[in-house]
C-alpha atoms as a PDB file:
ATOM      1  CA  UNK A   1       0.000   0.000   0.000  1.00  0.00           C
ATOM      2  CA  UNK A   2       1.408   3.229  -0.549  1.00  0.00           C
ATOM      3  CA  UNK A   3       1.720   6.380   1.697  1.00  0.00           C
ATOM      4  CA  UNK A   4      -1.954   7.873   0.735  1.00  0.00           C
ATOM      5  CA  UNK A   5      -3.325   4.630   0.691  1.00  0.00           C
ATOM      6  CA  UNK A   6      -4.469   1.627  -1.395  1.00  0.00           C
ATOM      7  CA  UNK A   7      -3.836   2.905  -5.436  1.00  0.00           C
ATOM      8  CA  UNK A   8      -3.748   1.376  -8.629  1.00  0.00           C
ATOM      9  CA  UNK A   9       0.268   0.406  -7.804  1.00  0.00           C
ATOM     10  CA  UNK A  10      -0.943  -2.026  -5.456  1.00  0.00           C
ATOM     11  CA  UNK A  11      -2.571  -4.155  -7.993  1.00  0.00           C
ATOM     12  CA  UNK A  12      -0.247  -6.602  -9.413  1.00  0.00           C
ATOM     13  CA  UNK A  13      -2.341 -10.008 -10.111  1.00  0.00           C
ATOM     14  CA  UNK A  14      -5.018 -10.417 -12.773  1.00  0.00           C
ATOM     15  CA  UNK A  15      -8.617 -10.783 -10.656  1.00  0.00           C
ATOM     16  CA  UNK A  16      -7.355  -8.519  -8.231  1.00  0.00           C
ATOM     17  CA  UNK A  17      -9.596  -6.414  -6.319  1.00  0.00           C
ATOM     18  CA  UNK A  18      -8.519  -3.289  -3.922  1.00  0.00           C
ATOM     19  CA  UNK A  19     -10.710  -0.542  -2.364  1.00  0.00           C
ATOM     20  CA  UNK A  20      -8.755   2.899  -2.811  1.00  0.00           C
ATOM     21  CA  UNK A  21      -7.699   5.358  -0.598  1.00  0.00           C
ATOM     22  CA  UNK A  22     -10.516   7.187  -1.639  1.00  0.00           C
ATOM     23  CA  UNK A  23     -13.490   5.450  -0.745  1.00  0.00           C
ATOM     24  CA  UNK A  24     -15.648   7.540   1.741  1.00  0.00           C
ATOM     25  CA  UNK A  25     -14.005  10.476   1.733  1.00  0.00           C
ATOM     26  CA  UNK A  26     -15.830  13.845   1.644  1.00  0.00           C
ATOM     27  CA  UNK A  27     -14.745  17.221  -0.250  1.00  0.00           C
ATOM     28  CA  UNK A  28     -16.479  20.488  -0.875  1.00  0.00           C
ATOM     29  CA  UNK A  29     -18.073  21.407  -3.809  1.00  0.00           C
ATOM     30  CA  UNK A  30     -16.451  24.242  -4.662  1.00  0.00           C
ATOM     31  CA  UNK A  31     -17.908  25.539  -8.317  1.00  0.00           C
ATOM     32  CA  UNK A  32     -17.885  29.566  -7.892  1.00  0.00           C
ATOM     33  CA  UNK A  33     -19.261  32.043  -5.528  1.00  0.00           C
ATOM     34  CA  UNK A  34     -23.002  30.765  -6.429  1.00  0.00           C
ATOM     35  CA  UNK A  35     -22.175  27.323  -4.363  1.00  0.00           C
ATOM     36  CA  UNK A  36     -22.717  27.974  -0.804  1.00  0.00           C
ATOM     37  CA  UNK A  37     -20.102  26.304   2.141  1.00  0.00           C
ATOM     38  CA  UNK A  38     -20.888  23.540   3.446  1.00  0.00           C
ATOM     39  CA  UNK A  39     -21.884  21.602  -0.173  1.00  0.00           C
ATOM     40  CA  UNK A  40     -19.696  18.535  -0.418  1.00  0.00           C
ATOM     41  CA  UNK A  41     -19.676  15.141  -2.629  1.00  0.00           C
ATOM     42  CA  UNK A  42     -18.962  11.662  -0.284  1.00  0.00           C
ATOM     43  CA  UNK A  43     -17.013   9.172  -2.214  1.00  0.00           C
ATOM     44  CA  UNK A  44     -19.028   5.546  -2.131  1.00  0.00           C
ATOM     45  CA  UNK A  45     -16.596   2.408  -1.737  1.00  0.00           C
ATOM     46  CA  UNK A  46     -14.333   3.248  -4.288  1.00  0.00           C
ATOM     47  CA  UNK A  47     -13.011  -0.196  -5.556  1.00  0.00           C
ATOM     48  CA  UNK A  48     -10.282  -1.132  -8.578  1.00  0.00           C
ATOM     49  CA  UNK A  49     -10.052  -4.437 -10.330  1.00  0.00           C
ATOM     50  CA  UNK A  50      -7.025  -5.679 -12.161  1.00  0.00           C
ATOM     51  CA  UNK A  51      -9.265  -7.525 -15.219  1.00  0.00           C
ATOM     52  CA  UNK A  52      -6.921  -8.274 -17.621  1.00  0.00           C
ATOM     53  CA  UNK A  53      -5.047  -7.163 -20.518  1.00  0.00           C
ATOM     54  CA  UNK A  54      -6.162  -5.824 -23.604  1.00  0.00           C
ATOM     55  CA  UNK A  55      -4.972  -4.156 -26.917  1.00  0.00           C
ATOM     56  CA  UNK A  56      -5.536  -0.649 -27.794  1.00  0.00           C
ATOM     57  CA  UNK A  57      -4.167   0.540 -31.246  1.00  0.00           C
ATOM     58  CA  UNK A  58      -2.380  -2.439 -31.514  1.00  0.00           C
ATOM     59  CA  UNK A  59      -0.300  -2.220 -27.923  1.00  0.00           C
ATOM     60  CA  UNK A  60      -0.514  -4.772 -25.084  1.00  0.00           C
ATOM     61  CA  UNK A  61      -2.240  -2.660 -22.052  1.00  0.00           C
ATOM     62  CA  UNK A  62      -3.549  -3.030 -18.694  1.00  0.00           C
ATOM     63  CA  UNK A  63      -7.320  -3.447 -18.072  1.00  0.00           C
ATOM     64  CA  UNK A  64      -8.394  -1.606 -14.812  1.00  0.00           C
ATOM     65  CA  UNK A  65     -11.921  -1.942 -13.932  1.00  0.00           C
ATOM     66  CA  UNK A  66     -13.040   1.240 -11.109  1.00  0.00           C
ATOM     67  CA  UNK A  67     -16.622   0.935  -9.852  1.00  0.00           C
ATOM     68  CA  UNK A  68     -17.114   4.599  -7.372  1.00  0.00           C
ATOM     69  CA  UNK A  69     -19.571   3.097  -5.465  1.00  0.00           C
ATOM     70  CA  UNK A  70     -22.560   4.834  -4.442  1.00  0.00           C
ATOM     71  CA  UNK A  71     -21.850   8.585  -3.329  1.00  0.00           C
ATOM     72  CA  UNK A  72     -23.646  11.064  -2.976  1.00  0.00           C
ATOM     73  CA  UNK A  73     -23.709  14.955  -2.628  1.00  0.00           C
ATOM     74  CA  UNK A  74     -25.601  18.315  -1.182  1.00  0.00           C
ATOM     75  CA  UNK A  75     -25.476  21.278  -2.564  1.00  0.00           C
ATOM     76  CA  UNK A  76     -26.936  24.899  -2.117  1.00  0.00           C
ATOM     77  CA  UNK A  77     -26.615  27.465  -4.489  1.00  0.00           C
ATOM     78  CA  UNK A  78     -27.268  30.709  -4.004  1.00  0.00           C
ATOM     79  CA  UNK A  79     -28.030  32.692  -7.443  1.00  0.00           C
ATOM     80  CA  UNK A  80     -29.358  35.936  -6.217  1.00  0.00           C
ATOM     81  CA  UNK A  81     -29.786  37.959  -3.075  1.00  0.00           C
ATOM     82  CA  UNK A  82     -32.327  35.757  -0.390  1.00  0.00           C
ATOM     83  CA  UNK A  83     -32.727  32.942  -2.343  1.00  0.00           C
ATOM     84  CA  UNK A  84     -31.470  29.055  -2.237  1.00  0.00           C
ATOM     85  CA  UNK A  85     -32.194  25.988  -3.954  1.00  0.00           C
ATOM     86  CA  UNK A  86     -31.003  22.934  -2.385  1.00  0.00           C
ATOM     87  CA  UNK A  87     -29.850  19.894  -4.266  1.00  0.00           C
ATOM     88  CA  UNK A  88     -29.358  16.245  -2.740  1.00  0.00           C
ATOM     89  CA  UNK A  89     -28.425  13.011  -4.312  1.00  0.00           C
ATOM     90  CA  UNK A  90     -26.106  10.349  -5.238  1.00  0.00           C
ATOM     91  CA  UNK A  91     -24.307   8.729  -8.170  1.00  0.00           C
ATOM     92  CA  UNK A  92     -22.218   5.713  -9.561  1.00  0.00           C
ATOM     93  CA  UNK A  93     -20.256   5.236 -11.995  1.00  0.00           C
ATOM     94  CA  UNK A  94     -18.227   2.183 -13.325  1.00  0.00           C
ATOM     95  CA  UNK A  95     -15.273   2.273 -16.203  1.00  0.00           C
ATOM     96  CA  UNK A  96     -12.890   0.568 -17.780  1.00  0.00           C
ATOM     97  CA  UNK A  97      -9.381   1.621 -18.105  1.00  0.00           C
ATOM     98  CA  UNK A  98      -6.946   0.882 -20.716  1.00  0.00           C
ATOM     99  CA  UNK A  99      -3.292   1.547 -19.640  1.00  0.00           C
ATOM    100  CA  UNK A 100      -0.393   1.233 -21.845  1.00  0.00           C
ATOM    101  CA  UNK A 101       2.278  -1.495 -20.207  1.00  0.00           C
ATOM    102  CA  UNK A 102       5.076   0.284 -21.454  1.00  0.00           C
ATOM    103  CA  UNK A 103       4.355   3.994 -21.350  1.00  0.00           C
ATOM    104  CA  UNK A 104       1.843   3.789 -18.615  1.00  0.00           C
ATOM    105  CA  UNK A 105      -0.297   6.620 -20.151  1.00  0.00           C
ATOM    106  CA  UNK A 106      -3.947   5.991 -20.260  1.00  0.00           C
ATOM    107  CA  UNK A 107      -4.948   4.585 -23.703  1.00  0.00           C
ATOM    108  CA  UNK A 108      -8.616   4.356 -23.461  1.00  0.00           C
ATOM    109  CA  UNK A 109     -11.515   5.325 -20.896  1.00  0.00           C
ATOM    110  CA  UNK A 110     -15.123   3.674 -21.194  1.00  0.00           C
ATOM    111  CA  UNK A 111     -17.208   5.237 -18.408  1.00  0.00           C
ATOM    112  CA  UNK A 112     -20.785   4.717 -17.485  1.00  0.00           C
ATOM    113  CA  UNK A 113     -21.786   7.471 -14.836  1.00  0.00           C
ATOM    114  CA  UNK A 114     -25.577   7.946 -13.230  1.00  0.00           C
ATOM    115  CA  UNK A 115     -26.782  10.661 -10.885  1.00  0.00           C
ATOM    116  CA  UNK A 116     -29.873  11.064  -9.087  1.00  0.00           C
ATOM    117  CA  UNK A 117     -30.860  13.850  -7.753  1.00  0.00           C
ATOM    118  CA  UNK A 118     -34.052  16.284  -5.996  1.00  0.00           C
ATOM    119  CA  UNK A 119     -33.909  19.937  -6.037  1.00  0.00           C
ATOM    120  CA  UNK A 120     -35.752  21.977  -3.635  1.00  0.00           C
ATOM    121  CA  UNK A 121     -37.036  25.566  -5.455  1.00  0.00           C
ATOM    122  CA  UNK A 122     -38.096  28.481  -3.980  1.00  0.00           C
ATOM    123  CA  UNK A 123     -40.768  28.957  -6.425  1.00  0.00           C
ATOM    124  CA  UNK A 124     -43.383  26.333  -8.017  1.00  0.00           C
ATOM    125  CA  UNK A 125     -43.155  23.235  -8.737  1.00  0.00           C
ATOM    126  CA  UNK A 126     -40.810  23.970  -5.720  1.00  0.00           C
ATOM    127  CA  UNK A 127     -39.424  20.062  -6.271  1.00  0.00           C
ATOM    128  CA  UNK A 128     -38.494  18.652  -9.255  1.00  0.00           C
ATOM    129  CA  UNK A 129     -36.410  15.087  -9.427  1.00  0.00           C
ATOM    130  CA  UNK A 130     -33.721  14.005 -12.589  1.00  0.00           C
ATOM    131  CA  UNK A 131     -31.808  11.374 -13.459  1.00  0.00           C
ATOM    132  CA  UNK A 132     -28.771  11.750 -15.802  1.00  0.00           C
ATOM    133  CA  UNK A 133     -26.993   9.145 -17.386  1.00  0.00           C
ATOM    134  CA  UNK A 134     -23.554   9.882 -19.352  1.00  0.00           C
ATOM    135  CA  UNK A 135     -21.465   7.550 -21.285  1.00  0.00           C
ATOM    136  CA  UNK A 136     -18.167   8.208 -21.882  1.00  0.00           C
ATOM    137  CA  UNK A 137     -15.295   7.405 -24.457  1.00  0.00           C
ATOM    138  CA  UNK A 138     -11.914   8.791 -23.800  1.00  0.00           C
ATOM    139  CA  UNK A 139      -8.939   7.959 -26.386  1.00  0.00           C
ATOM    140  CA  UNK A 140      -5.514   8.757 -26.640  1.00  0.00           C
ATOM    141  CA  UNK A 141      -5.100   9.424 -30.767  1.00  0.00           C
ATOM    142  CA  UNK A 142      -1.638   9.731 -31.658  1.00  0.00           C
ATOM    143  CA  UNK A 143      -0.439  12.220 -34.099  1.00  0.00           C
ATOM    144  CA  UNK A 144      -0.678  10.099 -36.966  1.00  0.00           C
ATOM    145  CA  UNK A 145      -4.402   9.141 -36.108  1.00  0.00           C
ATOM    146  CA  UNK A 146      -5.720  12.849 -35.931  1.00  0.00           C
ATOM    147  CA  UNK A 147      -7.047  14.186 -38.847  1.00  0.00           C
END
């Protein structure tokens, strides 16, 4: 384990399974002067996998799997004088991870990410509830690959 805590390094057989230093921790929301003190996201059980290896553009790489968990969130923003909505919920999301074995740069990200959430209004409907799903791609293109 290293000196923050449990981290991908630690993860050095295939099937392998580690919760990260992260899980559970709490940090402020901090988004601009709109976002009142005291808003904060809580990490769920962060956990990383060790699934494999894979190819990405032809190079051997290392197949993380992350899963965040279930966290969740408050949040108060305050867009004009006297008046506050309030916004609660949670989210997950679960990706894979593609890391080159000899360059150890991230090749590819495929994320899956859901949040929940209910927001209090000051005015009618006064609450309103959304879910918002995002899928994500990430890829390294090389220069050769852009066009």
């Amino acid at each position: 384990m290293g000196p923050a805590g449990a981290g991908v390094q630690d993860l050095t057989a295939i099937g392998q399974k580690i919760v990260h230093a992260a899980a559970s921790t709490t940090g402020p929301i901090d988004l601009g002067s709109n976002v009142a003190e005291g808003s904060y996201y809580k990490n769920g059980e962060v956990t990383l996998e060790f699934k494999g290896i894979g190819v990405v553009n032809g190079v051997a790489c290392a197949l993380l799997g992350v899963d965040s968990g279930r966290g969740s969130f408050a949040m108060a923003l305050r867009p004009a004088p006297n008046v506050e909505i309030k916004t609660t919920g949670g989210s997950r999301y679960k990706a894979d991870i593609y890391v080159n074995l000899a360059t150890h740069w991230v090749s590819r990200v495929d994320a899956d990410e859901t949040v929940e959430s209910e927001t209090i209004l000051p005015t009618p409907p006064n609450k309103f509830d959304a879910v918002t799903e995002r899928t994500i791609c990430i890829r390294n293109v090389s220069a050769a690959g852009r066009s």
